[in-house]
Protein backbone atom coordinates (compact mmCIF):
# COMPACT_ATOMS: atom_id res chain seq x y z
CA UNK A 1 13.26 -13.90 -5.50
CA UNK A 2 14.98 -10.76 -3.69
CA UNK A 3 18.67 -12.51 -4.51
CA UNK A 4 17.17 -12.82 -8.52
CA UNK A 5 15.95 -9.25 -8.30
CA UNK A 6 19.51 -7.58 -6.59
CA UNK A 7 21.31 -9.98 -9.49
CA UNK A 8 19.29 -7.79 -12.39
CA UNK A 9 19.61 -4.50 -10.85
CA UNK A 10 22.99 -4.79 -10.28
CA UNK A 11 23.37 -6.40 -13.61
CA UNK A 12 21.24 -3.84 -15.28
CA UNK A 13 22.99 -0.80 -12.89
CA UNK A 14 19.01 0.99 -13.89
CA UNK A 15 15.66 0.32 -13.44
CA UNK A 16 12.78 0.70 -16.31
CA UNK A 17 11.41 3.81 -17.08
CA UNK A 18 8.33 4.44 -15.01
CA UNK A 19 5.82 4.56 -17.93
CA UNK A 20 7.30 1.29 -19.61
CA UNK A 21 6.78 -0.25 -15.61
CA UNK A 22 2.96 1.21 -15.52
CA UNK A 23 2.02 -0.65 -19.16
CA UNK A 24 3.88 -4.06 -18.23
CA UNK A 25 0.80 -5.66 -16.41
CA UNK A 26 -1.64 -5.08 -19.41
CA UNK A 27 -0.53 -7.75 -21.49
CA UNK A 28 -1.29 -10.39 -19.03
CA UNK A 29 -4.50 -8.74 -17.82
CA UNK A 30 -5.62 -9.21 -21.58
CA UNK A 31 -4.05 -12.48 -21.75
CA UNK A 32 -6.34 -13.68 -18.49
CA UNK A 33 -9.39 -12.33 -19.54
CA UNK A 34 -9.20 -14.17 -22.73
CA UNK A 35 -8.05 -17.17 -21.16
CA UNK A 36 -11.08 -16.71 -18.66
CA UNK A 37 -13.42 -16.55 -21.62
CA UNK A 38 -11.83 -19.68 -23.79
CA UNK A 39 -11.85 -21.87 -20.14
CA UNK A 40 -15.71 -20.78 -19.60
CA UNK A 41 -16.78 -22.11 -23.20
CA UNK A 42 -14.23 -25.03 -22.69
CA UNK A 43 -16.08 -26.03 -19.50
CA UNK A 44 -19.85 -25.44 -21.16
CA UNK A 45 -19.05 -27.55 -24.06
CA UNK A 46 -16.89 -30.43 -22.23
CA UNK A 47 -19.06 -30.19 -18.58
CA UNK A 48 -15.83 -30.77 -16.88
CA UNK A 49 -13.82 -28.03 -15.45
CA UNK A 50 -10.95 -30.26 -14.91
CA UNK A 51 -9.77 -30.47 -18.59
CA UNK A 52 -9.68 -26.54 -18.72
CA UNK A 53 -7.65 -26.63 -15.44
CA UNK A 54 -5.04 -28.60 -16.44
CA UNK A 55 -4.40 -26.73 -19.55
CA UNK A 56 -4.54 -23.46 -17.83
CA UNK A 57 -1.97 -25.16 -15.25
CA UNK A 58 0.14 -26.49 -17.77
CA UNK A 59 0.48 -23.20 -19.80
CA UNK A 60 0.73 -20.90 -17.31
CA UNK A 61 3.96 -22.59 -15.80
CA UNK A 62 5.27 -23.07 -19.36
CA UNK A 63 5.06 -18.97 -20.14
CA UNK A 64 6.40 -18.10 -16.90
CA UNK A 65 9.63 -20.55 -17.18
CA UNK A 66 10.04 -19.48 -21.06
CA UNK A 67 9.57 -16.30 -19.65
CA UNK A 68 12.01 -16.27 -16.82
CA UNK A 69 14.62 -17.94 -18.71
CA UNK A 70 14.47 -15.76 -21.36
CA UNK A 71 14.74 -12.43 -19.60
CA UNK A 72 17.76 -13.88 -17.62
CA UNK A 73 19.34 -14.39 -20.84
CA UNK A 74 18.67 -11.41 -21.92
CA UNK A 75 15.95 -12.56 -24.67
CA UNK A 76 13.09 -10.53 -23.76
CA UNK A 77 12.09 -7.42 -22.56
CA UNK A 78 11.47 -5.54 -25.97
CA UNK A 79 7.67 -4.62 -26.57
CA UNK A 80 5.90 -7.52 -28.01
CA UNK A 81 7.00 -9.62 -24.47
CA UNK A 82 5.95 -6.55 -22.07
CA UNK A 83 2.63 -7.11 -24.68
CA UNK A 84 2.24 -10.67 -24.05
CA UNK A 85 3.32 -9.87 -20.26
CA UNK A 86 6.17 -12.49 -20.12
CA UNK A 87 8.70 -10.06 -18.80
């Protein structure tokens, strides 16, 4: 993680600005709240939290590879990824 990070900043020669850096983490709160709600109906309706789980396993580590590739190659980072939180 620190040799990824010293790769960017070097790559990059600047960080963010600090407001862009404050607003990044919204995205995903919003994202986990809503996926907190959908898993808590999921689980009423199907009685099994392990359905819910899987998909919430499964999704997760899809975003955050899409997401890591694509900011290494230079894909995101405009404003609807810092919205959906995948940078």
């Amino acid at each position: 993680m620190a040799s990824s990070w010293r790769r960017d900043v070097t790559r990059r020669r600047a960080l963010s600005p600090v407001p862009a850096l404050m607003f990044r983490p919204y995205g995903r709160v919003m994202v986990l709240h809503v996926v907190i709600l959908v898993g808590g109906f999921l689980v009423t309706k199907l009685g099994s939290p392990l359905i819910p789980l899987a998909l919430v396993v499964v999704l997760k580590t899809g975003l955050d590879l899409s997401g890591h590739r694509g900011e290494h190659a230079g894909v995101v980072g405009g404003p609807a990824s810092d919205l959906l939180g995948l940078v």
